[in-house]
Protein backbone atom coordinates (compact mmCIF):
# COMPACT_ATOMS: atom_id res chain seq x y z
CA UNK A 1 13.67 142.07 -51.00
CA UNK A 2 17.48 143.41 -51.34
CA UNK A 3 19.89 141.30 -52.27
CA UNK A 4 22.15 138.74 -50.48
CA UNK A 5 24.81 141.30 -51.58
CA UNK A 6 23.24 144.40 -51.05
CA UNK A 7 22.72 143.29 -47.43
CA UNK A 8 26.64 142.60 -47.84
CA UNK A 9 27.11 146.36 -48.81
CA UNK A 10 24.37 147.72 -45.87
CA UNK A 11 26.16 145.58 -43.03
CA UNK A 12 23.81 143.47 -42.24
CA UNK A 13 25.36 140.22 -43.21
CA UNK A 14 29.53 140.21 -42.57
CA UNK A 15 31.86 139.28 -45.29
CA UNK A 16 35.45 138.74 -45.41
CA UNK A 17 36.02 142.27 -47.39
CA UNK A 18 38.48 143.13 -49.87
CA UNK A 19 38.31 146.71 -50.56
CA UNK A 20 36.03 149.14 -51.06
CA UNK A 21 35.07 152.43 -51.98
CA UNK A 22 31.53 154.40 -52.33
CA UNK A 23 30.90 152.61 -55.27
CA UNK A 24 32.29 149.32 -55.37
CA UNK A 25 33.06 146.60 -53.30
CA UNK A 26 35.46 143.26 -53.20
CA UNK A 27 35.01 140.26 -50.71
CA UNK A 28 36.08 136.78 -50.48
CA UNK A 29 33.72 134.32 -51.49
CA UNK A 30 32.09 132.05 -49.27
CA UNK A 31 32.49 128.61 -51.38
CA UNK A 32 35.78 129.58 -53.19
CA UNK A 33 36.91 126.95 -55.94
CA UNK A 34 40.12 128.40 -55.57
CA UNK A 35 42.08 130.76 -52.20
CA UNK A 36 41.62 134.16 -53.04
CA UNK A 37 38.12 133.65 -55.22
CA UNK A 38 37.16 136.97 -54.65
CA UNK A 39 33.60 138.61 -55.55
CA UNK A 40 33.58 142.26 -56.53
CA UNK A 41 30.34 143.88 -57.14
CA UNK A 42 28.99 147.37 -58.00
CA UNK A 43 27.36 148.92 -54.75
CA UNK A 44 23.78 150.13 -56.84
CA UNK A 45 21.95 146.85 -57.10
CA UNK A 46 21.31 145.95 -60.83
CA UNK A 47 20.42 142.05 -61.31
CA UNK A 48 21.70 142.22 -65.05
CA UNK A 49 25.87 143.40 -65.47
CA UNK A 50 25.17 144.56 -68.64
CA UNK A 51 22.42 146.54 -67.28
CA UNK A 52 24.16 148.62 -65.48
CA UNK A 53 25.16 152.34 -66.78
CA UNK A 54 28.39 152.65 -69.10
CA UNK A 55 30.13 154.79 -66.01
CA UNK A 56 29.26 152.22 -63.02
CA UNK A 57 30.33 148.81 -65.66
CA UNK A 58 33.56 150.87 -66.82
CA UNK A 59 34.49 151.67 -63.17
CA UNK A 60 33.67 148.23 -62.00
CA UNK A 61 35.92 146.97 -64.76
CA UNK A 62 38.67 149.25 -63.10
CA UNK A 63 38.25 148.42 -59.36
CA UNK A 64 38.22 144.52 -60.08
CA UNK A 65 41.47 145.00 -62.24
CA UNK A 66 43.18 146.86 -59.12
CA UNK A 67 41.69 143.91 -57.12
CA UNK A 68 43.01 141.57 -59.40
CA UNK A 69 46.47 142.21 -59.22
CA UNK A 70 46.54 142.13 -55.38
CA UNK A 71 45.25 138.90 -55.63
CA UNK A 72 48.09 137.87 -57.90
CA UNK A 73 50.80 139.32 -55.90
CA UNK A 74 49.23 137.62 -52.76
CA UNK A 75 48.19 134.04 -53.72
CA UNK A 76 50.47 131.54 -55.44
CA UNK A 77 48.41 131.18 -59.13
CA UNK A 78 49.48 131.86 -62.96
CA UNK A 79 46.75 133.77 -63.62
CA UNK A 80 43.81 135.34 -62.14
CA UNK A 81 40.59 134.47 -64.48
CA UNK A 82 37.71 136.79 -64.35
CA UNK A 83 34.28 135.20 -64.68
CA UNK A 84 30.86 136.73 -65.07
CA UNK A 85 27.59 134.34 -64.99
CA UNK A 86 25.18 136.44 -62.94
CA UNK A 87 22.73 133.57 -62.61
CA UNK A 88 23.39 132.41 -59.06
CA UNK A 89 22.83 136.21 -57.36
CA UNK A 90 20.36 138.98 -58.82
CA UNK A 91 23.09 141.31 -58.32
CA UNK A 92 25.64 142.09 -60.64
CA UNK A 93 28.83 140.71 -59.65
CA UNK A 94 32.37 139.88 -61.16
CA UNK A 95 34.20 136.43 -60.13
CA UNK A 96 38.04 136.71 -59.87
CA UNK A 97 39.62 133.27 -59.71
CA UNK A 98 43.66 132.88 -58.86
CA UNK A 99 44.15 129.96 -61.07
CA UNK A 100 47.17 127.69 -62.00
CA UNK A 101 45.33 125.02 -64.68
CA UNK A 102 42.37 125.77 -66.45
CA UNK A 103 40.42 122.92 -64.73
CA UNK A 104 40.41 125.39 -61.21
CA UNK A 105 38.13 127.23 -63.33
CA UNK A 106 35.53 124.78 -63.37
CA UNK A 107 32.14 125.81 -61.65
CA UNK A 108 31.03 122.16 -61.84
CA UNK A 109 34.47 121.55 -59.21
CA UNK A 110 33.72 120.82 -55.89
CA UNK A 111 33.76 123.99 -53.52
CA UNK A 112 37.04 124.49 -50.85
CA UNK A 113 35.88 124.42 -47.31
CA UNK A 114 38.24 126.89 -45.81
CA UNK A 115 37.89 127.62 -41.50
CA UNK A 116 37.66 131.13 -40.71
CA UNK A 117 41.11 131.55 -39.67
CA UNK A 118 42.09 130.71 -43.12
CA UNK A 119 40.09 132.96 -44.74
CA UNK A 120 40.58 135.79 -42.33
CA UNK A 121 44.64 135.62 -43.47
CA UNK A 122 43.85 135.12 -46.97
CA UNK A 123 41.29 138.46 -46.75
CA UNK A 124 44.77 139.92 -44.54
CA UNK A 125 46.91 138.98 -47.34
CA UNK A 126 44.95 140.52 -50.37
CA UNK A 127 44.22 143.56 -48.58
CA UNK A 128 47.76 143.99 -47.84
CA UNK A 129 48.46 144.30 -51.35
CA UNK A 130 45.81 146.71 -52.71
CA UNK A 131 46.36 149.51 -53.87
């Protein structure tokens, strides 16, 4: 059975999406612990993210950095942490988190519950700043 992401990436399931190219893709996650948590994930589905081929982890490196930064220039945070568990998804997947204090980084916090509206201008807002 595929993937909650790869049915993400096929269409069958909607998401509030980022960017994307053929390879790669970026979306807001569901159960953010911060605005803007963003998910950005490798297209092939590889369970392990140091599995994956040298060109496809190196490239995903590069499209979350590019996502990164639009979610820095788009959501009021210091930073924007990058986290990498792969234990909650058998896809590989990259967690970008705007943070201000490192207790937003906190799995363990409880998740925001953000209405659609919000997350459809916070998607809006990112996307308006990729690049």
């Amino acid at each position: 059975m595929s993937s909650i992401f790869s049915r993400i990436i096929s269409g069958e399931i909607p998401c509030y999406k980022i960017a994307e190219n053929s390879d790669y893709l970026a979306f807001l996650d569901i159960n953010p612990l911060t605005k803007g948590h963003t998910l950005v994930i490798p297209k092939v589905e590889v369970d392990y993210i140091f599995d994956l081929e040298d060109e496809v982890y190196l490239g995903l490196q590069a499209f979350a950095k590019k996502v990164a930064l639009a979610i820095q220039k788009s959501i009021p945070c210091v930073r924007v942490g990058i986290c990498v568990m792969g234990l909650e998804v058998p896809h590989a997947h990259i967690h970008l988190i705007p943070f201000s204090s490192m207790a937003e980084m906190n799995f363990a916090n409880p998740k925001l519950k953000l209405d659609a509206n919000e997350m459809q201008e916070i998607c809006a807002a990112i996307k308006h700043e990729f690049s």
